[in-house]
Protein backbone atom coordinates (compact mmCIF):
# COMPACT_ATOMS: atom_id res chain seq x y z
CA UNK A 1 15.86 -21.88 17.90
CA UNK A 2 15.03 -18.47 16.60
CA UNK A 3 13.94 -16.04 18.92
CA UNK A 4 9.99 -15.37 17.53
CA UNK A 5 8.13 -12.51 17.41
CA UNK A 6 4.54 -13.09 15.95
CA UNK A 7 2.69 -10.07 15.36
CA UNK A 8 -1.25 -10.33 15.13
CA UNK A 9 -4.20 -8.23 14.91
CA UNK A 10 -7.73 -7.61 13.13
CA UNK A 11 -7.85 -6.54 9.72
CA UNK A 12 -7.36 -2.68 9.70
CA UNK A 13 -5.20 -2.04 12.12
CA UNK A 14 -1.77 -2.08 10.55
CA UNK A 15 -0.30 -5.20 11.47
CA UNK A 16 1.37 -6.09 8.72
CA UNK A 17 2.82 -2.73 8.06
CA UNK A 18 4.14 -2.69 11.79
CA UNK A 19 5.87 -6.84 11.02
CA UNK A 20 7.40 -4.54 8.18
CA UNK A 21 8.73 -1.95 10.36
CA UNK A 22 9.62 -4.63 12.94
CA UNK A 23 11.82 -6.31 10.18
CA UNK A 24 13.59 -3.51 9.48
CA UNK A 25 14.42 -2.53 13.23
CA UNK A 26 16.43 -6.13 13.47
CA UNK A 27 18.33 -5.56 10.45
CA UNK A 28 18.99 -1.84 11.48
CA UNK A 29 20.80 -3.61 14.29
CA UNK A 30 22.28 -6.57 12.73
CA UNK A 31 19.50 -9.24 14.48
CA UNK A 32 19.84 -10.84 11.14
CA UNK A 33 19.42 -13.60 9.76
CA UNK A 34 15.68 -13.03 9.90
CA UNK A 35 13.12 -15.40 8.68
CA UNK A 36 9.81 -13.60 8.02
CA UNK A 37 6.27 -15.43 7.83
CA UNK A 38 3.50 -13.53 5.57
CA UNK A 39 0.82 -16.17 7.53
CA UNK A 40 -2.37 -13.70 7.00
CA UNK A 41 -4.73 -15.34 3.89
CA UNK A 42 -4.83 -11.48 2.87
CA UNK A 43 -0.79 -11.83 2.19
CA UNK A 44 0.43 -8.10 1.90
CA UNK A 45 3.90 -8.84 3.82
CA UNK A 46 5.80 -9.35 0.86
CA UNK A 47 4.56 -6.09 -0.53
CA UNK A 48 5.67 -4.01 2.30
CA UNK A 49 9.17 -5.66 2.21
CA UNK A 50 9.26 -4.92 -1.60
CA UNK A 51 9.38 -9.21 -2.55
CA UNK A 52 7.37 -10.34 -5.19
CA UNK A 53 5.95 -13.84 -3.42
CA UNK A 54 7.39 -17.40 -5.40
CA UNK A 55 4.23 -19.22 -4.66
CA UNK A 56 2.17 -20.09 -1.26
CA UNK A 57 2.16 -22.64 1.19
CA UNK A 58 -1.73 -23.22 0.21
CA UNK A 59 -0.75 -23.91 -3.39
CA UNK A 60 2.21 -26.37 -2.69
CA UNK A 61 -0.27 -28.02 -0.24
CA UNK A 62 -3.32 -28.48 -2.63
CA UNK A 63 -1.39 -29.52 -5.50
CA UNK A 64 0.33 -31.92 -3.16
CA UNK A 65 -3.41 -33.77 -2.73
CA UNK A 66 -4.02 -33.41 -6.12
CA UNK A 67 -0.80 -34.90 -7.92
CA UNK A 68 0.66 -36.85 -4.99
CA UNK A 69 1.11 -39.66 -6.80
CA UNK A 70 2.93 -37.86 -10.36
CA UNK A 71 5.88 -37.03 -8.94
CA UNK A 72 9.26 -36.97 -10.40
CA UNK A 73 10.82 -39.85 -11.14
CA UNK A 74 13.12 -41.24 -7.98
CA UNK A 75 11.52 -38.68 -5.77
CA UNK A 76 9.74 -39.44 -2.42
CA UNK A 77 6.67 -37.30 -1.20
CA UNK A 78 8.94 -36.05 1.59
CA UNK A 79 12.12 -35.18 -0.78
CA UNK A 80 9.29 -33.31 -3.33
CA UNK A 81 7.61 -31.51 -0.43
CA UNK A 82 10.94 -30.35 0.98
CA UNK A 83 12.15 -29.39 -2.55
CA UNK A 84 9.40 -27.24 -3.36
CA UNK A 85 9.38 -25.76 0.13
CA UNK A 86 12.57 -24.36 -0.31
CA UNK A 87 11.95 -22.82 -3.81
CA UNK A 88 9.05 -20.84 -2.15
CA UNK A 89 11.24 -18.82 0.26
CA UNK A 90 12.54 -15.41 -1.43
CA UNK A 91 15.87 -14.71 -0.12
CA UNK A 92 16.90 -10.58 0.44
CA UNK A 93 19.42 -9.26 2.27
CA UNK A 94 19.14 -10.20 5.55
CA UNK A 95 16.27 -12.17 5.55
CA UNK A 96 13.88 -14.01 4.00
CA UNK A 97 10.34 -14.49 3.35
CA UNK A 98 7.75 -17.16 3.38
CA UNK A 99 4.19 -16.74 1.85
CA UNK A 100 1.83 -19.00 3.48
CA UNK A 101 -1.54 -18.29 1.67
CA UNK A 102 -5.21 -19.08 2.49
CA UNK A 103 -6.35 -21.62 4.76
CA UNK A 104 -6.79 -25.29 3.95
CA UNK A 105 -10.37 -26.23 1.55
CA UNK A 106 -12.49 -29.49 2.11
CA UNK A 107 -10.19 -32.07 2.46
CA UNK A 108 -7.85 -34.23 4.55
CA UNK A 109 -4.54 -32.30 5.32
CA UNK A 110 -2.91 -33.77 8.08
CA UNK A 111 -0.12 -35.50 6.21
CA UNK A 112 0.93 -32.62 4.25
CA UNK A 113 0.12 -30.51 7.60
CA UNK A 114 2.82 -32.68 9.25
CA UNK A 115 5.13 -32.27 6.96
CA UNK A 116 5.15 -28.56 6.98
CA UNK A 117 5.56 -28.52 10.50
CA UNK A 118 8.41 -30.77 10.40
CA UNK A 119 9.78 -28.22 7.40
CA UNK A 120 8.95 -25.00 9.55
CA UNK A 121 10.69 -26.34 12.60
CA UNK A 122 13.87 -27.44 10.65
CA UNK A 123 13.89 -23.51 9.19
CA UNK A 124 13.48 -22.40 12.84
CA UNK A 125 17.10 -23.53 13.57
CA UNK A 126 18.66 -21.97 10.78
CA UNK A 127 17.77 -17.69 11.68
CA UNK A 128 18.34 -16.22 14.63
CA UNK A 129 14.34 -13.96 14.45
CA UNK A 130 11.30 -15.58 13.11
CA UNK A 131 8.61 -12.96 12.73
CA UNK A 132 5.70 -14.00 11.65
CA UNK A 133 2.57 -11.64 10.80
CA UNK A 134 -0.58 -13.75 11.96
CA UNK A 135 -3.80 -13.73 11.28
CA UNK A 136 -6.44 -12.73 14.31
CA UNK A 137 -7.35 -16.53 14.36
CA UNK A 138 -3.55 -17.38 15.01
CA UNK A 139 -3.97 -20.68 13.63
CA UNK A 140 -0.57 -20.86 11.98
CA UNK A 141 1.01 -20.20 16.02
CA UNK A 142 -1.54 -23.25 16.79
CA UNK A 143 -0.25 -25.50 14.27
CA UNK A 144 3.98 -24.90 14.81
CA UNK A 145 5.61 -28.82 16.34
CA UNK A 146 7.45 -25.88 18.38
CA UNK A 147 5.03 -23.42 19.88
CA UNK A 148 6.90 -21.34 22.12
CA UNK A 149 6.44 -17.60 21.07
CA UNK A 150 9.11 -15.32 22.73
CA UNK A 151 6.87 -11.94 22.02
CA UNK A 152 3.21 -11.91 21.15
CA UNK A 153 2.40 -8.18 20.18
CA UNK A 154 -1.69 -7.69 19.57
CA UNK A 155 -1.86 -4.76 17.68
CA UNK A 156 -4.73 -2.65 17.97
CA UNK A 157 -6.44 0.46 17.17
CA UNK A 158 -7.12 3.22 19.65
CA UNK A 159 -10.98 2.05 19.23
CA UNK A 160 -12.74 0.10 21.46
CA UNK A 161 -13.40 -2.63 19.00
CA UNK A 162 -10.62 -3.22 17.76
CA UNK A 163 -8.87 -3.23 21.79
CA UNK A 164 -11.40 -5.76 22.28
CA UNK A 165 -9.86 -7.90 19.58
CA UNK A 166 -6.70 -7.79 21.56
CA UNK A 167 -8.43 -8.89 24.30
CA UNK A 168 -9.41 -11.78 22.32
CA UNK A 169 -5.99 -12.29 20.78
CA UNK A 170 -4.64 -13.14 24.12
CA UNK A 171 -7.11 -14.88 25.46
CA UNK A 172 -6.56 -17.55 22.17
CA UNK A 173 -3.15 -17.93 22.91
CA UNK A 174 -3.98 -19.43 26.43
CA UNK A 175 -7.02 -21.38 24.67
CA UNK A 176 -4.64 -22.28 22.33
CA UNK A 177 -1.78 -23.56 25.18
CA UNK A 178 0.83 -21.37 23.76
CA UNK A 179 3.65 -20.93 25.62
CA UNK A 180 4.29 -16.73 25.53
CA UNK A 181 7.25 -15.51 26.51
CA UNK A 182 5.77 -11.88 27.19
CA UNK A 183 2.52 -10.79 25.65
CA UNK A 184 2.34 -7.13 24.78
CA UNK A 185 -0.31 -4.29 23.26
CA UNK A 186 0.95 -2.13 20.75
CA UNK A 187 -1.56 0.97 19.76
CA UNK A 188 -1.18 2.29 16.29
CA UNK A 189 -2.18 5.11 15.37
CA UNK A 190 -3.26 6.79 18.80
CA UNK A 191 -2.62 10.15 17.93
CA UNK A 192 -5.54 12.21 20.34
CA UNK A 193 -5.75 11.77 24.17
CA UNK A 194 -7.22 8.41 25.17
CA UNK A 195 -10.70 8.73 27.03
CA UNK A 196 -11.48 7.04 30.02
CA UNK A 197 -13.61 4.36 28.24
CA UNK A 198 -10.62 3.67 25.97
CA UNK A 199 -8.27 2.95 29.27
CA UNK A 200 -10.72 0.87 30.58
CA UNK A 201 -11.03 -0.75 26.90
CA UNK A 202 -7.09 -1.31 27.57
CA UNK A 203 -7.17 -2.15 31.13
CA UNK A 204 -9.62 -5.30 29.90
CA UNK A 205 -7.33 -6.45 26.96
CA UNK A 206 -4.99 -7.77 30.67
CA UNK A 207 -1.72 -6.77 27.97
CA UNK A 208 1.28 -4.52 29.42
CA UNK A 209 1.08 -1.80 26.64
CA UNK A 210 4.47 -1.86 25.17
CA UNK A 211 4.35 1.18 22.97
CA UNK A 212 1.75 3.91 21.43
CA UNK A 213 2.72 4.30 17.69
CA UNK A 214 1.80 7.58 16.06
CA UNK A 215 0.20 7.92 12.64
CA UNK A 216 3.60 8.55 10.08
CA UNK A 217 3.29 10.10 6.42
CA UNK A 218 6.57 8.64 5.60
CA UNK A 219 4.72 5.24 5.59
CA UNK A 220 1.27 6.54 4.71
CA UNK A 221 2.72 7.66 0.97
CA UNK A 222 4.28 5.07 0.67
CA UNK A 223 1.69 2.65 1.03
CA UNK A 224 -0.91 4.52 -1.03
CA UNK A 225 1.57 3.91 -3.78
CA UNK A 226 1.96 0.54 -2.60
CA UNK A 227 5.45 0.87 -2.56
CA UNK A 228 7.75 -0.84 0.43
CA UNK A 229 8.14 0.79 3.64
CA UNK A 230 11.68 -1.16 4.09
CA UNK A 231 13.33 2.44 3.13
CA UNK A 232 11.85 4.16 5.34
CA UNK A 233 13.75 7.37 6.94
CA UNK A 234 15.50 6.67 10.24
CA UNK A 235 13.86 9.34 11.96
CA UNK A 236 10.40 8.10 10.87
CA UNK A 237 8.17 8.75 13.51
CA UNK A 238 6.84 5.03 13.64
CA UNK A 239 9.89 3.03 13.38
CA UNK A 240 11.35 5.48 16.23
CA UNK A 241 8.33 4.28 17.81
CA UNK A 242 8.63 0.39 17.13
CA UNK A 243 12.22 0.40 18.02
CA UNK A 244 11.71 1.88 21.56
CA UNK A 245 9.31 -0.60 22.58
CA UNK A 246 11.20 -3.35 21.00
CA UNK A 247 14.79 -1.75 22.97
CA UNK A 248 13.33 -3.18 26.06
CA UNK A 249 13.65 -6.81 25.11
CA UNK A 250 17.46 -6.39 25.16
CA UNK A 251 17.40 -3.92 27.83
CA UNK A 252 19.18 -4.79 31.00
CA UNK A 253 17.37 -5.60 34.01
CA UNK A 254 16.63 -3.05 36.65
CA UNK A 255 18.91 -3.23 39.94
């Protein structure tokens, strides 16, 4: 199975930006294949990795339930589902990306829902990292056949409201009877001294802080010209920043 690495967060705190930068630490170092997972409604992954999306996961599934029954000729609802499955993945160099889209609408999913696990699962074997940008809610982590999640990284803000949405994050992944690996806080953007409320704010999310990224203009410019960060300078201050907290996984183990 692929070693996961699902990345969530409120809105506003850089999330998907850091999945980016988390992407392009494994292929630095040849953890490749990867199999990347844009499953925020507000799908901005593909923009930061410079991939033009082939379609979502919400689209296949509600014109599943609305044409289930005109499909081609010869062609179960499993071999259709599977065939158009594939034909949303963008392949790159590397890795490969996923769009899953907004959530589900009014009506009865669980079929289709089944399927996709199934499908998701299948892909799981075939990359050696899954990272998957999640929404806050995490209910793409809650719906996997296979749950386990090697690294859970709630990104947050230095502010207390958004470290309080961290706190949250991992207390949903116990609610949610995931099976976590490690759990870890990453703080983006915490350029000034931390206050004492702010520790405390920390202290309470009960997450090991596993790095303190810094504000970067190399990725600043280029997302105000929505541009992707994939190209980003080695010595860029964030993905020096994401790679030494992300070192430790393959670190040895103290004597």
């Amino acid at each position: 199975m692929a070693f996961t690495i699902a990345v969530s967060g409120k809105g506003g705190t850089g999330k998907t930006t850091i999945a980016a930068v988390i992407i392009r630490y494994l292929l630095d170092h040849n953890r490749k294949p990867i199999f990347a997972v844009d499953a925020d409604p507000n799908a901005n992954l593909g923009l930061n990795l410079g991939l033009p999306a082939n379609g979502t996961i919400g689209q296949l599934r509600e014109e599943i339930l609305k044409d289930g029954e005109n499909l081609p000729a010869g062609m179960s609802r499993v071999e259709y589902f599977r065939y158009r499955m594939q034909d949303l993945i963008v392949e790159a160099d590397g890795f490969d990306l996923l769009t899953m889209g907004r959530g589900e609408g009014p009506e009865c999913y669980c079929a289709v829902n089944h399927l996709l696990r199934t499908f998701l699962d299948e892909l799981d074997r075939k990359y050696r990292y899954l990272v998957l940008d999640n929404e806050a809610g995490m209910e793409h982590l809650s719906r996997r056949t296979t749950q386990d999640v090697d690294l859970l990284l709630a990104v947050s803000g230095p502010s207390v409201v958004d470290l309080r949405a961290a706190r949250r994050i991992r207390e949903l992944a116990e609610e949610l009877n995931l099976v976590v690996r490690w759990k870890g806080l990453l703080l983006n953007r915490a350029d000034a001294p931390l206050s004492e409320v702010q520790r405390a704010a920390i202290a309470d999310t009960e997450l090991e802080v596993w790095g303190s990224i810094p504000s970067d203009e190399n990725i600043l410019a280029r997302s105000l010209l929505g541009q992707p960060i994939l190209d980003v300078p080695n010595d860029s201050p964030a993905l020096v920043a994401i790679g030494q907290a992300l070192d430790r996984l393959w670190a040895p183990p103290a004597l």
